[in-house]
N, C-alpha and C. Protein backbone atom coordinates (compact mmCIF):
# COMPACT_ATOMS: atom_id res chain seq x y z
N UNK A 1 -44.01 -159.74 -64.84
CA UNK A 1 -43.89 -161.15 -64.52
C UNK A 1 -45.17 -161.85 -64.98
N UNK A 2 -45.08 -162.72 -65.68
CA UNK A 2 -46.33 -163.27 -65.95
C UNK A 2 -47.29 -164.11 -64.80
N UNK A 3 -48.31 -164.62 -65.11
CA UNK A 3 -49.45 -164.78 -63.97
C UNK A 3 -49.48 -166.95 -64.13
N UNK A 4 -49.01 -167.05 -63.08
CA UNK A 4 -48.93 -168.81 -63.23
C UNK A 4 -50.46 -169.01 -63.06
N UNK A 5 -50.68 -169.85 -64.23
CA UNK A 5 -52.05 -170.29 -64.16
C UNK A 5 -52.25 -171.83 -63.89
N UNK A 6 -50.96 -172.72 -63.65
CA UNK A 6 -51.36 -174.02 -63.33
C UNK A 6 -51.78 -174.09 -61.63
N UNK A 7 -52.46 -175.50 -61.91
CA UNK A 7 -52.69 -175.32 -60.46
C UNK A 7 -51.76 -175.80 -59.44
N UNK A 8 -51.81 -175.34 -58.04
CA UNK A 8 -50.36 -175.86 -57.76
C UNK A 8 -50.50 -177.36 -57.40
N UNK A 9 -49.41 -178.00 -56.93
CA UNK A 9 -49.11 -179.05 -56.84
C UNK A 9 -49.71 -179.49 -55.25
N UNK A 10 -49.89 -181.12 -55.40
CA UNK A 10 -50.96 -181.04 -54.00
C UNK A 10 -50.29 -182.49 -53.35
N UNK A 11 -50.29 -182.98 -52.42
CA UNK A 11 -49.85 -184.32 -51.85
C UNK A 11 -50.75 -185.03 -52.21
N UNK A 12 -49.62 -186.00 -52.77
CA UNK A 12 -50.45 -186.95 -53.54
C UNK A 12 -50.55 -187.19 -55.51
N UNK A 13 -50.39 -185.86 -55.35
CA UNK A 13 -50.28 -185.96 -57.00
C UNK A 13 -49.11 -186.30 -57.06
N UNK A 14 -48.77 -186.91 -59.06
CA UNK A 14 -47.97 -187.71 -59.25
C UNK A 14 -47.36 -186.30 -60.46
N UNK A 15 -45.90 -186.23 -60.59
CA UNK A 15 -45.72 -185.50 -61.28
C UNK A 15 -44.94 -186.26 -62.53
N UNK A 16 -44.73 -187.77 -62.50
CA UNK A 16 -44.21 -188.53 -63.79
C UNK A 16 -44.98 -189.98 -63.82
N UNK A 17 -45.40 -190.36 -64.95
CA UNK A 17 -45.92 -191.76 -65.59
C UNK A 17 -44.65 -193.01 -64.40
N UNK A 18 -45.18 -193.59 -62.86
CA UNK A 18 -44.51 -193.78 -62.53
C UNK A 18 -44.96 -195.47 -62.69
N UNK A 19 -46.31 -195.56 -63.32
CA UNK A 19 -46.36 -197.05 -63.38
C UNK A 19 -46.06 -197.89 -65.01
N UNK A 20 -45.30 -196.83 -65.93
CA UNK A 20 -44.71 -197.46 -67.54
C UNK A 20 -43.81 -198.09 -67.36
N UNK A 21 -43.67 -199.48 -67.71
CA UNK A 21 -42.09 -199.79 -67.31
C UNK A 21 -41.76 -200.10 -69.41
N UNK A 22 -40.99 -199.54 -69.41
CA UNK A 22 -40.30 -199.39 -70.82
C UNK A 22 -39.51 -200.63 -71.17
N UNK A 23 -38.74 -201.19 -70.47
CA UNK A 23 -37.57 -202.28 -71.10
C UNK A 23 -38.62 -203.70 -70.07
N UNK A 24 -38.34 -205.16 -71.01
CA UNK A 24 -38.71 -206.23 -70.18
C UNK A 24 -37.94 -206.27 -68.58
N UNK A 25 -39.15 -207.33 -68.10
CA UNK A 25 -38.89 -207.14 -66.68
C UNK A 25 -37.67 -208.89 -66.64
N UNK A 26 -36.18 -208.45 -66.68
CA UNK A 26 -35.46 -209.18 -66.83
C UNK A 26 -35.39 -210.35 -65.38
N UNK A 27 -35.29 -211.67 -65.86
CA UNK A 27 -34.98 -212.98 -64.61
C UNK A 27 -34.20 -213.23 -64.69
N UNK A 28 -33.37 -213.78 -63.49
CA UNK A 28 -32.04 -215.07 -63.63
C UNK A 28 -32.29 -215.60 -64.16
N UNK A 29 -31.09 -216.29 -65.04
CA UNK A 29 -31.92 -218.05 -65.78
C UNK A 29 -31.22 -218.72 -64.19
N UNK A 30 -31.13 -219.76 -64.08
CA UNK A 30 -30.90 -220.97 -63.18
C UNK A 30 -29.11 -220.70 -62.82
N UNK A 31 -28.85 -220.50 -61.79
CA UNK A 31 -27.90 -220.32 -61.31
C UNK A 31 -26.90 -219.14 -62.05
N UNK A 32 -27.23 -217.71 -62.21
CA UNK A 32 -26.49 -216.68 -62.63
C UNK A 32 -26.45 -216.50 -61.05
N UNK A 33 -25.16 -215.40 -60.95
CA UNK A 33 -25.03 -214.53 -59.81
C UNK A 33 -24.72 -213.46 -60.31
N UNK A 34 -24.73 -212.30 -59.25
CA UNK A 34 -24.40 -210.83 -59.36
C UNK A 34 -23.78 -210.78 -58.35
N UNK A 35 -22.91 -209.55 -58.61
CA UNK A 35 -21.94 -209.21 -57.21
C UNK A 35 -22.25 -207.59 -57.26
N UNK A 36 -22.24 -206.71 -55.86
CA UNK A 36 -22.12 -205.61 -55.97
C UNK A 36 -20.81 -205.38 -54.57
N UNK A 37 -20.34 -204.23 -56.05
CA UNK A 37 -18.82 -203.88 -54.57
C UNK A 37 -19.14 -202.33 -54.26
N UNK A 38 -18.54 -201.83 -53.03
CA UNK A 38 -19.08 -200.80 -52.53
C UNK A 38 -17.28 -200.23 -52.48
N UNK A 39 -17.10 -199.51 -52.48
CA UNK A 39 -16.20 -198.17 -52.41
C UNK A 39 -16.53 -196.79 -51.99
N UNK A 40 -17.02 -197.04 -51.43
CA UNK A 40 -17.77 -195.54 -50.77
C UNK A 40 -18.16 -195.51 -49.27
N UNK A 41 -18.31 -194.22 -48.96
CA UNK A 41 -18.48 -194.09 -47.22
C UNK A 41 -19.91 -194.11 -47.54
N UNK A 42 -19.88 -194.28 -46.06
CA UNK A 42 -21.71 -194.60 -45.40
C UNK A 42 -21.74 -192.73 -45.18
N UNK A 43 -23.10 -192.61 -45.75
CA UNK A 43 -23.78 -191.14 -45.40
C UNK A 43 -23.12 -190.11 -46.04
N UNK A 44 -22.26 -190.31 -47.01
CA UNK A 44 -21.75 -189.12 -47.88
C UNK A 44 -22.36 -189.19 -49.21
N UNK A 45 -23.49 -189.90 -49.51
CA UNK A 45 -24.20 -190.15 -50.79
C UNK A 45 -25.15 -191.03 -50.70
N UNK A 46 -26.07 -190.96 -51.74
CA UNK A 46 -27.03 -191.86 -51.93
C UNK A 46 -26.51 -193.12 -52.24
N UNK A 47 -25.56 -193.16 -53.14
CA UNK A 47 -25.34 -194.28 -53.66
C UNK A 47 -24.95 -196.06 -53.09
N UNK A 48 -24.31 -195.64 -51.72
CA UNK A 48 -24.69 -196.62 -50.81
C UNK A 48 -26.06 -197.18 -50.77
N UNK A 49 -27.15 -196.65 -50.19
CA UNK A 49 -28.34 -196.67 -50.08
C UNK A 49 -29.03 -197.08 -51.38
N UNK A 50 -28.69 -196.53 -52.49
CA UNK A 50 -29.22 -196.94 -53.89
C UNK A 50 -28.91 -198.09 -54.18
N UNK A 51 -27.90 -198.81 -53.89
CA UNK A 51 -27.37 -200.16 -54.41
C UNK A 51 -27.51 -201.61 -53.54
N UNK A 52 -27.50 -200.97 -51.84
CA UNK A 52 -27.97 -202.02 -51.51
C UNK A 52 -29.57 -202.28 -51.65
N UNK A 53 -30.10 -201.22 -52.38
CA UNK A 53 -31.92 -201.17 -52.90
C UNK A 53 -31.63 -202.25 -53.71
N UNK A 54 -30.59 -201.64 -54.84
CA UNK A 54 -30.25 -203.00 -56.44
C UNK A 54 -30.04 -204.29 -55.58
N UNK A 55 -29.46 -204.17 -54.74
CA UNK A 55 -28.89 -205.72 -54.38
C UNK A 55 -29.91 -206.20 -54.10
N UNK A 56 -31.17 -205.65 -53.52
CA UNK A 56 -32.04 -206.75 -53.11
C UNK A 56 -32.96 -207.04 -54.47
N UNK A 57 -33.16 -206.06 -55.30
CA UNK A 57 -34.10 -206.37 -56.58
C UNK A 57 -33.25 -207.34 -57.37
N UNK A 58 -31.87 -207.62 -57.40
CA UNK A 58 -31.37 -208.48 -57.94
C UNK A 58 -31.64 -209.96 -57.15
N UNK A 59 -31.63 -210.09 -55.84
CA UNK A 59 -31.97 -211.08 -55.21
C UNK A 59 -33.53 -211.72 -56.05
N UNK A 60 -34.55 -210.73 -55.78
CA UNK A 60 -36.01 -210.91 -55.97
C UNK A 60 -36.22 -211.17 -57.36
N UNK A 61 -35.34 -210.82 -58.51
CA UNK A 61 -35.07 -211.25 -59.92
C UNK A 61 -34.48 -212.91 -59.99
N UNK A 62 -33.97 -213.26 -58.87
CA UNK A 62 -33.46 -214.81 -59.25
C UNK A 62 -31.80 -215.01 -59.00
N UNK A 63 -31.06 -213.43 -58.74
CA UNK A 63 -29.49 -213.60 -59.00
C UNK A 63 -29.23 -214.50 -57.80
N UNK A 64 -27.91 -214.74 -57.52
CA UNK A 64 -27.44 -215.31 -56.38
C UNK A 64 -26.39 -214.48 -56.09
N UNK A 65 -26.95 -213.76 -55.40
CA UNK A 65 -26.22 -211.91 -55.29
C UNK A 65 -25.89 -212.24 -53.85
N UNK A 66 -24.59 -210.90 -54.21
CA UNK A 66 -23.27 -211.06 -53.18
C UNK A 66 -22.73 -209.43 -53.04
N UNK A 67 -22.74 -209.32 -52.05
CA UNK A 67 -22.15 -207.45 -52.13
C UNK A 67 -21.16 -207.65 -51.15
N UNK A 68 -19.85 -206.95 -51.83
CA UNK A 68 -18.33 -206.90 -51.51
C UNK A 68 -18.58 -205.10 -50.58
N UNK A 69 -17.83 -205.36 -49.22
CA UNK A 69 -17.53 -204.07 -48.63
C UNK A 69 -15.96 -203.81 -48.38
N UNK A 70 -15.35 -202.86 -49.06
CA UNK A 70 -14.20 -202.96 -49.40
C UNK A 70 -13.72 -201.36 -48.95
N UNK A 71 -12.50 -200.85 -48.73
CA UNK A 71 -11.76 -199.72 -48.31
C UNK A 71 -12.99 -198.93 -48.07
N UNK A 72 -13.34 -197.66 -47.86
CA UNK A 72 -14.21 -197.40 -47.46
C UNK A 72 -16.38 -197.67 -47.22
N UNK A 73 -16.10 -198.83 -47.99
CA UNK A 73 -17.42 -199.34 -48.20
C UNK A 73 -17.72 -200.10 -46.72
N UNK A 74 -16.53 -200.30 -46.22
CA UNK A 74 -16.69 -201.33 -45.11
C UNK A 74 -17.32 -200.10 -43.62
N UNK A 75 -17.14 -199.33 -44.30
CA UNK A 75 -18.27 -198.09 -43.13
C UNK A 75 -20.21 -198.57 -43.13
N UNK A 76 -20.22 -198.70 -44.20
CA UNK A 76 -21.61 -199.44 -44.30
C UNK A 76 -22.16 -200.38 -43.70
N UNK A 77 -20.83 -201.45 -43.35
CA UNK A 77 -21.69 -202.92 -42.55
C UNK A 77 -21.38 -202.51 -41.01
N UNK A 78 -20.62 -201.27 -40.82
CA UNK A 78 -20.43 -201.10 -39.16
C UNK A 78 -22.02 -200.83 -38.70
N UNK A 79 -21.67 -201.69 -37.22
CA UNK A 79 -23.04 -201.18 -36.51
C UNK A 79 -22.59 -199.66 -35.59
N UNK A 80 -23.78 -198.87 -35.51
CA UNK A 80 -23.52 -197.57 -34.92
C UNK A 80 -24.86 -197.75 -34.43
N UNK A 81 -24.62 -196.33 -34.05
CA UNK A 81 -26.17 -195.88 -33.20
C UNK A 81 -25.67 -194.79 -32.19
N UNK A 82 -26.65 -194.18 -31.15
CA UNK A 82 -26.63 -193.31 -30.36
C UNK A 82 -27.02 -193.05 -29.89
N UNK A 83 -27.55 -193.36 -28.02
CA UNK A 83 -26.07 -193.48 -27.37
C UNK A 83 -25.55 -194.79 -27.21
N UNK A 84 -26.33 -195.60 -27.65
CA UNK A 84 -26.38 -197.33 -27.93
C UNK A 84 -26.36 -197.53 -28.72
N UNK A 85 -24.96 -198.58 -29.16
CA UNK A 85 -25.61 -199.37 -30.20
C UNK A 85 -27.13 -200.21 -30.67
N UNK A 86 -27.50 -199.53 -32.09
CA UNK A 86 -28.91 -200.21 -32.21
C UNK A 86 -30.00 -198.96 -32.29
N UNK A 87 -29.65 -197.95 -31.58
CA UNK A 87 -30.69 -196.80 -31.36
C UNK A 87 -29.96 -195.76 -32.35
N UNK A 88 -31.52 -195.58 -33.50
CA UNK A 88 -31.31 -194.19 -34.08
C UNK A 88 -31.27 -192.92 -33.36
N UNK A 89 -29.86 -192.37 -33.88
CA UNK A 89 -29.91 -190.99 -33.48
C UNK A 89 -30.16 -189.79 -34.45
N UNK A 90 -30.96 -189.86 -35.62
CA UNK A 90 -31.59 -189.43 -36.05
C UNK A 90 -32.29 -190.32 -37.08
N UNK A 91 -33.44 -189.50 -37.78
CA UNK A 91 -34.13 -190.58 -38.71
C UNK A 91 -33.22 -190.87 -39.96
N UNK A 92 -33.38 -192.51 -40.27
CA UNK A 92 -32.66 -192.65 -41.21
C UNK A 92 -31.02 -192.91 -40.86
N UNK A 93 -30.80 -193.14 -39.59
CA UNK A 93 -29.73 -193.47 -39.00
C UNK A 93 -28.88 -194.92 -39.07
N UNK A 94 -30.20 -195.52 -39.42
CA UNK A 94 -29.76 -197.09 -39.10
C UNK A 94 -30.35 -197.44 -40.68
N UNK A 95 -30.65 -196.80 -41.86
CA UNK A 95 -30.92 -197.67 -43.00
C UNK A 95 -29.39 -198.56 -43.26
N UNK A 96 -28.67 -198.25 -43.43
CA UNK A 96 -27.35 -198.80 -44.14
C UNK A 96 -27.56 -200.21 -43.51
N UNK A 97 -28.01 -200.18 -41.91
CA UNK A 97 -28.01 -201.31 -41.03
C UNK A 97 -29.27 -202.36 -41.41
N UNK A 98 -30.20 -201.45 -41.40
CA UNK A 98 -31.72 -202.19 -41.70
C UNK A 98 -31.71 -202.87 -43.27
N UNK A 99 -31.03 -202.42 -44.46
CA UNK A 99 -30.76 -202.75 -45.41
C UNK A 99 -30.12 -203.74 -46.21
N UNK A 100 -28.79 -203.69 -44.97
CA UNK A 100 -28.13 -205.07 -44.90
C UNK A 100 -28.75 -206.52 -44.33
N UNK A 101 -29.23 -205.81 -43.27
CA UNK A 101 -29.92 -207.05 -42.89
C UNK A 101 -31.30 -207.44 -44.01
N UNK A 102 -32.25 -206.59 -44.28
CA UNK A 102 -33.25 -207.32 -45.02
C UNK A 102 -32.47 -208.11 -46.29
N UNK A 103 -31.53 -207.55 -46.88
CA UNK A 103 -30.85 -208.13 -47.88
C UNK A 103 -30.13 -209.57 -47.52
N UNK A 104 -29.50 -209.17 -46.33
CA UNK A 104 -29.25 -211.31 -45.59
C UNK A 104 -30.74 -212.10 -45.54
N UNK A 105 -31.22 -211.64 -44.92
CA UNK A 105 -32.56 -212.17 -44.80
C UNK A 105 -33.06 -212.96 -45.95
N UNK A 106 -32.86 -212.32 -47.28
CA UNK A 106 -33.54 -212.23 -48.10
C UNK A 106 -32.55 -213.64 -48.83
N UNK A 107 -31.42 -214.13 -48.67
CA UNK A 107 -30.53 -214.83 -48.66
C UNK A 107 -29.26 -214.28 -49.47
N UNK A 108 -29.09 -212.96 -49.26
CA UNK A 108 -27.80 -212.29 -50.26
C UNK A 108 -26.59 -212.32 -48.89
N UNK A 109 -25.38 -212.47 -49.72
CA UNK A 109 -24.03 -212.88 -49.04
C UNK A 109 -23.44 -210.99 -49.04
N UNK A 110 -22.70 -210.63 -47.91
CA UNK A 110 -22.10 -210.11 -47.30
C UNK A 110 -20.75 -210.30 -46.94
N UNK A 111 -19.77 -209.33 -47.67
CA UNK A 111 -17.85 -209.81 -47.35
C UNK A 111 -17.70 -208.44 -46.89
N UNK A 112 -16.84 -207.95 -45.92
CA UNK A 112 -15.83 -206.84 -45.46
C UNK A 112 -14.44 -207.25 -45.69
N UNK A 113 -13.93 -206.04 -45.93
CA UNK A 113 -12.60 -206.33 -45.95
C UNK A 113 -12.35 -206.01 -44.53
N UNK A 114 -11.26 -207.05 -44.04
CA UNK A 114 -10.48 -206.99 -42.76
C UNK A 114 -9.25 -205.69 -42.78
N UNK A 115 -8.87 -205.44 -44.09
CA UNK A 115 -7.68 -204.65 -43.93
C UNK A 115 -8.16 -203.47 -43.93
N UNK A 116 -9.26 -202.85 -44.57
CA UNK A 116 -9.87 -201.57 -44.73
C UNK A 116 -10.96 -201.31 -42.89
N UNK A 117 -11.16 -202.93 -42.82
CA UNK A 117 -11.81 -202.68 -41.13
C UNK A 117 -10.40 -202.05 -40.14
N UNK A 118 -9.61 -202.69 -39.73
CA UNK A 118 -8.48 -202.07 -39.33
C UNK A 118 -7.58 -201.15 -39.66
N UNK A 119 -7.14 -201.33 -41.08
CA UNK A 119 -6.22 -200.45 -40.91
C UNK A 119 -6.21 -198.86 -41.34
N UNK A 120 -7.57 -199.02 -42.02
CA UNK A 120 -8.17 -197.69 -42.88
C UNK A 120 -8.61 -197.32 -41.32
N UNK A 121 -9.78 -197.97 -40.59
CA UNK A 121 -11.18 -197.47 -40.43
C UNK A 121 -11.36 -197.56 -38.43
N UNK A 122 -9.95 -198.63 -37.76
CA UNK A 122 -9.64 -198.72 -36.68
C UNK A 122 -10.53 -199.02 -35.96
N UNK A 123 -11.06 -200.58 -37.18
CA UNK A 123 -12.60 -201.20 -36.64
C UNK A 123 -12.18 -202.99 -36.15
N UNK A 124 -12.51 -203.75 -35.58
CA UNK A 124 -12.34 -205.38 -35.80
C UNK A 124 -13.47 -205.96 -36.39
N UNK A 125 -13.26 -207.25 -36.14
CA UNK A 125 -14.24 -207.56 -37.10
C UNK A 125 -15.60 -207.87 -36.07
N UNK A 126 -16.17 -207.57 -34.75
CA UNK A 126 -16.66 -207.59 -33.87
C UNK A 126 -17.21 -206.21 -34.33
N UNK A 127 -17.09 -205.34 -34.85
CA UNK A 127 -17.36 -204.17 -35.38
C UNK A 127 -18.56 -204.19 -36.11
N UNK A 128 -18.55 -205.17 -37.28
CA UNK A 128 -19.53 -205.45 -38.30
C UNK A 128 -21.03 -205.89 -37.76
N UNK A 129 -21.98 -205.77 -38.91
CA UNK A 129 -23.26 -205.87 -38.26
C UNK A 129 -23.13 -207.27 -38.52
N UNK A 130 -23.71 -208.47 -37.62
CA UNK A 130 -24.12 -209.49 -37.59
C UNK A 130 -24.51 -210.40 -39.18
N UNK A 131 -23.89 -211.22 -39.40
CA UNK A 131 -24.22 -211.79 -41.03
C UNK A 131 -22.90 -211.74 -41.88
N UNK A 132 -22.26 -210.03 -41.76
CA UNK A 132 -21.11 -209.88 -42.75
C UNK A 132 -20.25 -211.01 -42.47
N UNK A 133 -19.57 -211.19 -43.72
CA UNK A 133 -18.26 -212.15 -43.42
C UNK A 133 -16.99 -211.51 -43.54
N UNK A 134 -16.49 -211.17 -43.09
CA UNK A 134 -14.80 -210.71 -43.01
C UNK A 134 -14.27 -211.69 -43.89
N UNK A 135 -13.50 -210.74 -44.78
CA UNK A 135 -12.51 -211.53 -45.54
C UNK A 135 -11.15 -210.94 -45.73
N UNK A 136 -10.15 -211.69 -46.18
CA UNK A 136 -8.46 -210.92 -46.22
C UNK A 136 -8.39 -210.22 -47.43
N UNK A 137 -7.35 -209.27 -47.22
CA UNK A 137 -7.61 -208.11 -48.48
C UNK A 137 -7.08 -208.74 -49.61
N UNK A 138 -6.46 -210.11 -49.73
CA UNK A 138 -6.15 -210.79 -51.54
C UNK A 138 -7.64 -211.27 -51.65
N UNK A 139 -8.57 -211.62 -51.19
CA UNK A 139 -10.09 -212.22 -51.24
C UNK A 139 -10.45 -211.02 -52.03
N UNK A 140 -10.36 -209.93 -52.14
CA UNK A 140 -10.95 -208.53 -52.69
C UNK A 140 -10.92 -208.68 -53.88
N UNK A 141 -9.61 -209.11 -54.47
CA UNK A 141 -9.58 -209.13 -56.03
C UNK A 141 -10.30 -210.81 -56.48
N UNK A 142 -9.87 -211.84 -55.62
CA UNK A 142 -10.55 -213.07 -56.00
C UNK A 142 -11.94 -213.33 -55.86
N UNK A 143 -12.75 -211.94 -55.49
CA UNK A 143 -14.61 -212.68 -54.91
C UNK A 143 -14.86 -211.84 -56.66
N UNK A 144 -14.07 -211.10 -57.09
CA UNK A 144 -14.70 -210.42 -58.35
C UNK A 144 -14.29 -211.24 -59.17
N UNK A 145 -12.65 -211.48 -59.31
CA UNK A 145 -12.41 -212.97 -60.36
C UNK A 145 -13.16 -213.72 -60.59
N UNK A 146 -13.69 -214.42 -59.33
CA UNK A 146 -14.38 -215.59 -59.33
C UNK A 146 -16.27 -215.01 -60.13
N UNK A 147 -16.52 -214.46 -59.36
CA UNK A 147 -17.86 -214.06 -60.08
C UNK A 147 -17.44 -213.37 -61.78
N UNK A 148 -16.34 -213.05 -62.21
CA UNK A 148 -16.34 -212.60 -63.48
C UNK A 148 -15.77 -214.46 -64.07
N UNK A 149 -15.23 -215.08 -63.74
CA UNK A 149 -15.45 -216.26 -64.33
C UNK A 149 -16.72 -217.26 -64.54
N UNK A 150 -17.62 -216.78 -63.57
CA UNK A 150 -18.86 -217.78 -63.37
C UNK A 150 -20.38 -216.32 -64.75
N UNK A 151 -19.53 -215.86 -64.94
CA UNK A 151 -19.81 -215.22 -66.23
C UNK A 151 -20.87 -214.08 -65.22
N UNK A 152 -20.98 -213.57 -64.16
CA UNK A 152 -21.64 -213.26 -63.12
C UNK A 152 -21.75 -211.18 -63.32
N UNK A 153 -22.98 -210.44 -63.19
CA UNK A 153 -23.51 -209.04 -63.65
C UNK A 153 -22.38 -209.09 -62.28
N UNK A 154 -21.68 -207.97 -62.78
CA UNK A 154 -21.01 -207.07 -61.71
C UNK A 154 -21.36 -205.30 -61.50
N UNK A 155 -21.23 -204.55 -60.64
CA UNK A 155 -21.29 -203.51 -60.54
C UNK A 155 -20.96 -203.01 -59.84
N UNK A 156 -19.87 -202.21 -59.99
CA UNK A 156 -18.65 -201.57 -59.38
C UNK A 156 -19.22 -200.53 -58.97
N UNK A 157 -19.38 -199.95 -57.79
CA UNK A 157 -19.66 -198.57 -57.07
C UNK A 157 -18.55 -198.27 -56.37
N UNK A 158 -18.06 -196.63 -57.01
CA UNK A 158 -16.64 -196.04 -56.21
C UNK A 158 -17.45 -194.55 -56.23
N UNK A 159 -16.99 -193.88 -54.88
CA UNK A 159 -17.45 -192.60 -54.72
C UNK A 159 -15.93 -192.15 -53.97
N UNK A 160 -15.65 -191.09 -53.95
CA UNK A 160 -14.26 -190.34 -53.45
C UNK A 160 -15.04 -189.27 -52.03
């Protein structure tokens, strides 16, 4: 077996060039929007978590960003906790929650679907974290119409 001669790795060290940014740092021009739609469960992937990250860097870029929670995406805007609502029951329990909200905060729009809250997920709309807007399941195909007519970055997230 040969004899590792690097040294090992220590906290703190950096193991990639994490301050190069390669492509321009892109802006809204004056009234673009973005939409992000979610199709995916809460806590079966990163990718929840990764996108409402995008949604807010799209906010802080200038978009007038909007994230759709749709058939299983609408697990994301539920409030949970344990044994109270509000209280993590483990770490990292409440990002989906804390995420949404800094992203309202931040002034980005929030839709659930009502039909995937009930009839998928056997939620109301009293369910949702504070901010979301409930909408009817023909609104699902018209919040993307409408942002693909206003010529608007879309990005479709589906996980199975």
């Amino acid at each position: 077996m040969p004899a590792v001669t690097h040294p090992k790795h220590q906290i703190g060290d950096s193991l990639v060039d994490y301050e190069e940014k390669v492509f321009e740092d892109v802006q809204a021009e004056p009234g673009e929007k973005a939409l992000i739609t979610f199709h995916t469960v809460a806590f079966e992937g990163s990718i929840g978590l990764v996108n409402l990250l995008q949604g807010k860097r799209l906010l802080r870029k200038g978009f007038d960003t909007s994230i759709l929670l749709y058939g299983p995406g609408v697990t994301l805007g539920l409030m949970r906790g344990f044994p109270k609502l509000g209280d993590e029951a483990f770490p990292g329990h409440q990002n989906y929650s804390a995420q949404l909200k800094a992203f309202m905060d931040e002034g980005g729009k929030v839709y659930a679907c009502r039909f995937a809250l009930q009839a998928l997920y056997g939620h109301g709309e009293g369910a949702l974290q504070e901010g979301i807007t409930p909408i009817a399941p023909q609104d699902v195909l018209d919040i993307v119409l409408l942002h693909r007519r206003d010529g608007a970055f879309i990005l479709d997230t589906w996980t199975l």
